[in-house]
Protein backbone atom coordinates (compact mmCIF):
# COMPACT_ATOMS: atom_id res chain seq x y z
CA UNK A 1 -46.72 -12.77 -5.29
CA UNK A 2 -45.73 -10.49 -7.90
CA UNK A 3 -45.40 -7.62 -5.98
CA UNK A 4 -43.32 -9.43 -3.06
CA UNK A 5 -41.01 -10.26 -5.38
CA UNK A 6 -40.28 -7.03 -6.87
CA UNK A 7 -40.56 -5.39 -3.66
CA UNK A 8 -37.47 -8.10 -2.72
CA UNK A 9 -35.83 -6.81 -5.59
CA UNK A 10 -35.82 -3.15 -5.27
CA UNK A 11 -34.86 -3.57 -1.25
CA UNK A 12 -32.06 -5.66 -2.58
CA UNK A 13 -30.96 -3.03 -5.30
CA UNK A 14 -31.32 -0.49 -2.64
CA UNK A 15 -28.58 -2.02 0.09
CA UNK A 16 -26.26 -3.11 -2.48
CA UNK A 17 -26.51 0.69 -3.82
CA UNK A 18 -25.82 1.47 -0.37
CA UNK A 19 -23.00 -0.93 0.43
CA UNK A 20 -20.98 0.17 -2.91
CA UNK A 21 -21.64 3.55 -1.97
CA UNK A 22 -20.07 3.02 1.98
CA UNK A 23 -17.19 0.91 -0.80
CA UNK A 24 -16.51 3.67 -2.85
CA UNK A 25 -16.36 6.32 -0.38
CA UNK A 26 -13.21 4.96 1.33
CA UNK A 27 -10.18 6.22 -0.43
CA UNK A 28 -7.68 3.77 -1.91
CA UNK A 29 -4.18 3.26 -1.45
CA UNK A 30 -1.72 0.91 -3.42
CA UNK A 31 1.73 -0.31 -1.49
CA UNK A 32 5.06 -0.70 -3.01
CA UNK A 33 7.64 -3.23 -2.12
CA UNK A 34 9.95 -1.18 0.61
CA UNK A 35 13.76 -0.33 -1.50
CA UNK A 36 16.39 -2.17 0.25
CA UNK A 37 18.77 0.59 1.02
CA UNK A 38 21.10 -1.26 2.62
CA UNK A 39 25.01 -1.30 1.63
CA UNK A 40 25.95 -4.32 -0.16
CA UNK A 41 26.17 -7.22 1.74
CA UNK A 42 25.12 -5.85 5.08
CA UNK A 43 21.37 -6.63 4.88
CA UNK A 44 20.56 -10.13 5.63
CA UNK A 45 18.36 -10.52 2.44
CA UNK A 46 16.13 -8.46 0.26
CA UNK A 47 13.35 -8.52 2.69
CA UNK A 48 11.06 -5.44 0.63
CA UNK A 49 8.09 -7.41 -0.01
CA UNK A 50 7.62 -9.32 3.15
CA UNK A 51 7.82 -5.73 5.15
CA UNK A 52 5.08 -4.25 2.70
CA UNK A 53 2.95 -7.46 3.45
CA UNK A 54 2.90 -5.79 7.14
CA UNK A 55 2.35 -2.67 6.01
CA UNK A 56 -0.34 -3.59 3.59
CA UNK A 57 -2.12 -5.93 6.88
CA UNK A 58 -2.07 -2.97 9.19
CA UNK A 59 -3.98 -1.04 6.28
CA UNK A 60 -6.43 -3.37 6.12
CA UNK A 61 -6.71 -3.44 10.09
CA UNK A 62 -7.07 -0.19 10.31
CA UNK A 63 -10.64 -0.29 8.03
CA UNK A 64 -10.12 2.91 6.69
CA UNK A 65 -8.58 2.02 3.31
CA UNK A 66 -9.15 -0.14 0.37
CA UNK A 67 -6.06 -1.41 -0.70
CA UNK A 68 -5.52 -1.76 -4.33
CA UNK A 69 -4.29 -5.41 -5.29
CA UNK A 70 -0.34 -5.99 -6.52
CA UNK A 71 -2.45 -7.46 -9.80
CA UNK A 72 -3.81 -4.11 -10.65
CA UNK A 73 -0.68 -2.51 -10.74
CA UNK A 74 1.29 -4.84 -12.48
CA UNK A 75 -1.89 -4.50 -15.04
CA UNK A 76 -1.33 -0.81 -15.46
CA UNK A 77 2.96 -1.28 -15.81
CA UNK A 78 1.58 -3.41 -18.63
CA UNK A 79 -0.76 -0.50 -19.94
CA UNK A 80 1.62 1.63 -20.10
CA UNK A 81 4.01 -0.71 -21.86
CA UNK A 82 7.51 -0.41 -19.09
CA UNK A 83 9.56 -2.77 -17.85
CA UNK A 84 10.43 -3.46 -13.85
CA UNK A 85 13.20 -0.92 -14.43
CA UNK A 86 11.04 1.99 -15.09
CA UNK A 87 9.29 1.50 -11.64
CA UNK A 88 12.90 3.07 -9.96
CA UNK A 89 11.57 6.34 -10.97
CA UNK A 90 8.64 7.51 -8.17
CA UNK A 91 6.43 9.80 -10.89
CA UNK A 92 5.95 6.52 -12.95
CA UNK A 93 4.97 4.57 -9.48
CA UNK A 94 2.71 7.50 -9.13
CA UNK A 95 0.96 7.21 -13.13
CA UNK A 96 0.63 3.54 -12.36
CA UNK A 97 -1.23 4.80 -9.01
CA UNK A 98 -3.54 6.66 -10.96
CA UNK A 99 -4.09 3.70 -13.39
CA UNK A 100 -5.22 1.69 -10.88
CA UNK A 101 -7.70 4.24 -8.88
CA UNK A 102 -5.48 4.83 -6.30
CA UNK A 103 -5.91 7.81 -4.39
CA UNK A 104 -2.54 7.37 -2.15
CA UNK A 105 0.35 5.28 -2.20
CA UNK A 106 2.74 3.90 0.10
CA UNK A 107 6.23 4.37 -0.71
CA UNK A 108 9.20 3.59 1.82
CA UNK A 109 12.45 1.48 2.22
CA UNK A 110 15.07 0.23 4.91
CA UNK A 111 18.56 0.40 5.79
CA UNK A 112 20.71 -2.12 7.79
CA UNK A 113 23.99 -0.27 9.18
CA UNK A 114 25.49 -1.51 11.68
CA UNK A 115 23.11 -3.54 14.41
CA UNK A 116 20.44 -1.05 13.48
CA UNK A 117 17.85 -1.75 11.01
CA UNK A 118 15.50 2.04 10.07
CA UNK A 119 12.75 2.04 8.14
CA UNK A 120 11.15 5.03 6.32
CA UNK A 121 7.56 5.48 4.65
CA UNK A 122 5.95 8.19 2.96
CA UNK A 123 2.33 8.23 2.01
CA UNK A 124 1.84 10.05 -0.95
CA UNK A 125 -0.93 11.89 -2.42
CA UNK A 126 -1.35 10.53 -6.20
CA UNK A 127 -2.87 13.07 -8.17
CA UNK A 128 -0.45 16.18 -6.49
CA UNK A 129 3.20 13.74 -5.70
CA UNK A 130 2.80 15.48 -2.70
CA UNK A 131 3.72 13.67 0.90
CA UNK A 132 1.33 13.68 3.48
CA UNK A 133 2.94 11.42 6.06
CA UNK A 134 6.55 10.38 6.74
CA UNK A 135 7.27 8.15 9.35
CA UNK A 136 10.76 6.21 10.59
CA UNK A 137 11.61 3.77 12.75
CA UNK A 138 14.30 1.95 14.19
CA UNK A 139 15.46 -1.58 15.34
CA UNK A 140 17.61 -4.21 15.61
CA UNK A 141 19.50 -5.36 13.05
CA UNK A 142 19.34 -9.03 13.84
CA UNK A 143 15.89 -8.95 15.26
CA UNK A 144 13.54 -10.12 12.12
CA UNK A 145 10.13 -9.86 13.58
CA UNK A 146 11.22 -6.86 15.11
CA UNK A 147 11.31 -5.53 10.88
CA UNK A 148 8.04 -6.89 11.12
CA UNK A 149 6.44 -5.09 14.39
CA UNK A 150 8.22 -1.59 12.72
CA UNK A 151 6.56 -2.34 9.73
CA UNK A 152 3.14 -2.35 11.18
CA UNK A 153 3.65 0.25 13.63
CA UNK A 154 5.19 2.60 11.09
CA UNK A 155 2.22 1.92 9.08
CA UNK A 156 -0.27 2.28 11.51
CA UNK A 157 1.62 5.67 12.91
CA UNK A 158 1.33 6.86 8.81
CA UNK A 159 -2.56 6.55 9.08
């Protein structure tokens, strides 16, 4: 009895060594709210965070990444003692990055001008600054969950 017991144990320890392992082989990636770059008063509202909520689905869709929680980086801005205006400047995005464990980052914003909505992302190495990916796309202004579809297919297109 003894022996099936341990025996259970050590098969046990030796899948969840495996599963971490298959975990912590995927590289992570952390996703900012997209910059409304939009003129004053021609966007129809700050729409940053829902747009990175696509972005940050089609991620997780894609199985490839392990997205690093909004709660971890709000954890390091606290380490690192700044306020919400020191995240305007992309090298202390990319410190916060590495406080979390993230290996990549998602950076990106949109412009309405016009009828014409474009949307840019970059994803970013962490540790170099350096851009691997940039991707744009463009829709309708007035077409909401067509932000949504570019969002996802700008995001799948920067994987």
């Amino acid at each position: 009895m003894k022996f099936k017991c341990f025996s259970l144990l050590i098969i046990l320890f030796l899948i969840n060594s495996c599963a971490s392992g298959i975990n912590n082989s995927m590289q992570s990636i952390a996703v900012w709210d997209l910059d409304n770059l939009s003129p004053a008063g021609t966007s129809p509202s700050d729409l940053g965070e829902l747009l990175s909520v696509e972005v940050i689905k089609a991620i997780q869709e894609s199985g490839r990444y392990s997205v690093i929680e909004r709660e971890r980086l709000f954890m390091a801005l606290e380490e690192l003692n700044l306020g919400s205006t020191a995240l305007v400047d992309e090298n202390t995005r990319l410190k916060l990055g590495q406080l979390s464990s993230a290996q990549l980052m998602v950076f990106g914003g949109y412009q309405v001008i016009g009828d014409t909505m474009r949307l840019d992302l970059r994803l970013v190495d962490v540790e170099t600054g350096r851009i691997r990916k940039a991707v744009k796309k463009i829709t309708a202004a007035e077409n909401i969950s067509g932000w949504l579809d570019s969002a996802k297919s700008a995001a799948e297109e920067l994987l």
